[in-house]
C-alpha atoms as a PDB file:
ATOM      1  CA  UNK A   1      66.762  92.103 151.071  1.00  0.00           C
ATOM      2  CA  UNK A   2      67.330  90.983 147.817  1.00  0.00           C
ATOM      3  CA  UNK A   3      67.659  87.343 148.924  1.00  0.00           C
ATOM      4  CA  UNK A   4      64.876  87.372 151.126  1.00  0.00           C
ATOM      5  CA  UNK A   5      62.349  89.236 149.317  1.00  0.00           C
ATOM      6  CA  UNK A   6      60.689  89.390 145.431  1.00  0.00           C
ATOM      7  CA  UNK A   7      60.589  93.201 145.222  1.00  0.00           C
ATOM      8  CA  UNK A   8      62.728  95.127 142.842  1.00  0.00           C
ATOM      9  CA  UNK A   9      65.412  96.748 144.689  1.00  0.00           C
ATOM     10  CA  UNK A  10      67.142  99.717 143.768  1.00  0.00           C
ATOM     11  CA  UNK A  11      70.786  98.923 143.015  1.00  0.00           C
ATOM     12  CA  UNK A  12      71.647 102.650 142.669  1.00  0.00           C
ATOM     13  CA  UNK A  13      72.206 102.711 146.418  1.00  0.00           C
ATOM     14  CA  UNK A  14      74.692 100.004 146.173  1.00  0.00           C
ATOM     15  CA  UNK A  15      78.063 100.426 145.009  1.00  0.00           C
ATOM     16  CA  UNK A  16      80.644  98.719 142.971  1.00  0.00           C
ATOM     17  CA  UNK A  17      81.580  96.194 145.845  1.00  0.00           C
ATOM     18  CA  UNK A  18      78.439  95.131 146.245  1.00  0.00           C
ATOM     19  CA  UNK A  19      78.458  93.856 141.993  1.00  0.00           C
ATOM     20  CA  UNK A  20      79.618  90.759 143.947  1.00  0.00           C
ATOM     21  CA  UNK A  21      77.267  90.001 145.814  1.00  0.00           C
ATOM     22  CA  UNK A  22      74.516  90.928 143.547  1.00  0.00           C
ATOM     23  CA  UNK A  23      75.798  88.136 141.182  1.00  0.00           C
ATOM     24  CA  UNK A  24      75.952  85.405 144.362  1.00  0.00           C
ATOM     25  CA  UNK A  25      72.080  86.160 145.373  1.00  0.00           C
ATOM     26  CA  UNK A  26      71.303  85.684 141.223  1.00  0.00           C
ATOM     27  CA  UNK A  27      72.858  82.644 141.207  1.00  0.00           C
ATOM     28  CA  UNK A  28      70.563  81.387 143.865  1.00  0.00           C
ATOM     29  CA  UNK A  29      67.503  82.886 142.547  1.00  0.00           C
ATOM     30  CA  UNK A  30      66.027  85.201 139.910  1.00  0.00           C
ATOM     31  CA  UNK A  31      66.523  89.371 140.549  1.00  0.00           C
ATOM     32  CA  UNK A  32      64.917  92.413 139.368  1.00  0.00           C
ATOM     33  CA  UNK A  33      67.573  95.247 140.046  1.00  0.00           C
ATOM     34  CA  UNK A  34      67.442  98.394 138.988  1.00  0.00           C
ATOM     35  CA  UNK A  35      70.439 101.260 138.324  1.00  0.00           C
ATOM     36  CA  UNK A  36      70.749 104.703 137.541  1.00  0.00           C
ATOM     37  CA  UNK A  37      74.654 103.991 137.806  1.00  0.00           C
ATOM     38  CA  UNK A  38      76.683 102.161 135.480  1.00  0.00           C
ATOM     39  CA  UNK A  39      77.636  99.324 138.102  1.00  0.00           C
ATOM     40  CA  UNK A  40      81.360  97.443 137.297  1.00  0.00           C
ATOM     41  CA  UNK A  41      80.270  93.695 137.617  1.00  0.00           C
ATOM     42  CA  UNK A  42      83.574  91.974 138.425  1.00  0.00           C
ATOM     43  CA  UNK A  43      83.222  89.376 136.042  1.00  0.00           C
ATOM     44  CA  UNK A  44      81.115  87.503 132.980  1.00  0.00           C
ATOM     45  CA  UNK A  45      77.046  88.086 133.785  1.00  0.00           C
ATOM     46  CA  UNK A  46      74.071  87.007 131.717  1.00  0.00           C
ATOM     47  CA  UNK A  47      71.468  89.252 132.455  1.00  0.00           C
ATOM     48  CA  UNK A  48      68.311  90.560 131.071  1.00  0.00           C
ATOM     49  CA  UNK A  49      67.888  94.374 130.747  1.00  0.00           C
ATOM     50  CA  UNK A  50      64.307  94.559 131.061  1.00  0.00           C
ATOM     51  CA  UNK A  51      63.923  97.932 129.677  1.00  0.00           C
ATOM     52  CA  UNK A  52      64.913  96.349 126.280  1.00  0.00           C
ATOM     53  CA  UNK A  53      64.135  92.402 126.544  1.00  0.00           C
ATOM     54  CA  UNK A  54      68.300  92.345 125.923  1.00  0.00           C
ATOM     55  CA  UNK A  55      70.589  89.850 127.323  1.00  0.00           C
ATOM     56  CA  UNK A  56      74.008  90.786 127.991  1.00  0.00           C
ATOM     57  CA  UNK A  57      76.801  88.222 128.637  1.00  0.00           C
ATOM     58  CA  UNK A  58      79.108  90.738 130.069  1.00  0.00           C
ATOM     59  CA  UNK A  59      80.223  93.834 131.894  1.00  0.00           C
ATOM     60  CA  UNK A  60      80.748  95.695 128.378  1.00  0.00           C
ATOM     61  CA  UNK A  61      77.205  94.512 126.977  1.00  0.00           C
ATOM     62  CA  UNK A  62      75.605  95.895 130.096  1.00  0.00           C
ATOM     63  CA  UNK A  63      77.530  99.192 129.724  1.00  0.00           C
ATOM     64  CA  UNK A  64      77.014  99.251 125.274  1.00  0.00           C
ATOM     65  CA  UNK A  65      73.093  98.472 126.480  1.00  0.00           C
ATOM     66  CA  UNK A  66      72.635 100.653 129.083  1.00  0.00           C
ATOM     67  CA  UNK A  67      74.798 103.968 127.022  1.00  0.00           C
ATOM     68  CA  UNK A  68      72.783 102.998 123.867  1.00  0.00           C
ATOM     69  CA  UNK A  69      69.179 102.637 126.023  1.00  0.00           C
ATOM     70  CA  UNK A  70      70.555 105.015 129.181  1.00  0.00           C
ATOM     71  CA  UNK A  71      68.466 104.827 132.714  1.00  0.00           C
ATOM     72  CA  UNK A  72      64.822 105.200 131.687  1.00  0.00           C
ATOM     73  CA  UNK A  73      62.331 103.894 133.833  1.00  0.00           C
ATOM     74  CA  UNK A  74      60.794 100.872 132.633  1.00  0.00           C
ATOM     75  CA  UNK A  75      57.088 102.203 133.266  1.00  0.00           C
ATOM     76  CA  UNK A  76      57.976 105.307 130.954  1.00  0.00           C
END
């Protein structure tokens, strides 16, 4: 769904094997993913955490970001 669709999809139901393929569909187009899990991204990401207008370079960025911020909703 995520490569066929625009919606925000809720990356809490995937686990750590799919970090993979999460960062494939991104590199072919813009994703809005959201986590109540910290998710172990196999390798360097640049992402945006949207909750905090933050960009991360890297699994430990996303994990100091997401600790420091934790798994608020973005509408709260």
């Amino acid at each position: 769904m995520m490569l066929k669709t625009d919606y925000e999809m809720w990356g809490t139901a995937c686990g750590d094997n799919c970090a993979k393929w999460i960062l494939k569909i991104a590199e072919k187009k813009d994703i809005t993913v959201s986590f109540e899990h910290l998710m172990n991204f196999p390798e360097d990401i640049k992402a945006e955490i949207v909750n905090t207008g933050k960009i991360v370079n890297n699994d430990m960025e996303f994990m100091l970001e997401v600790l420091r911020y934790g798994f608020k909703n973005k509408e709260c």
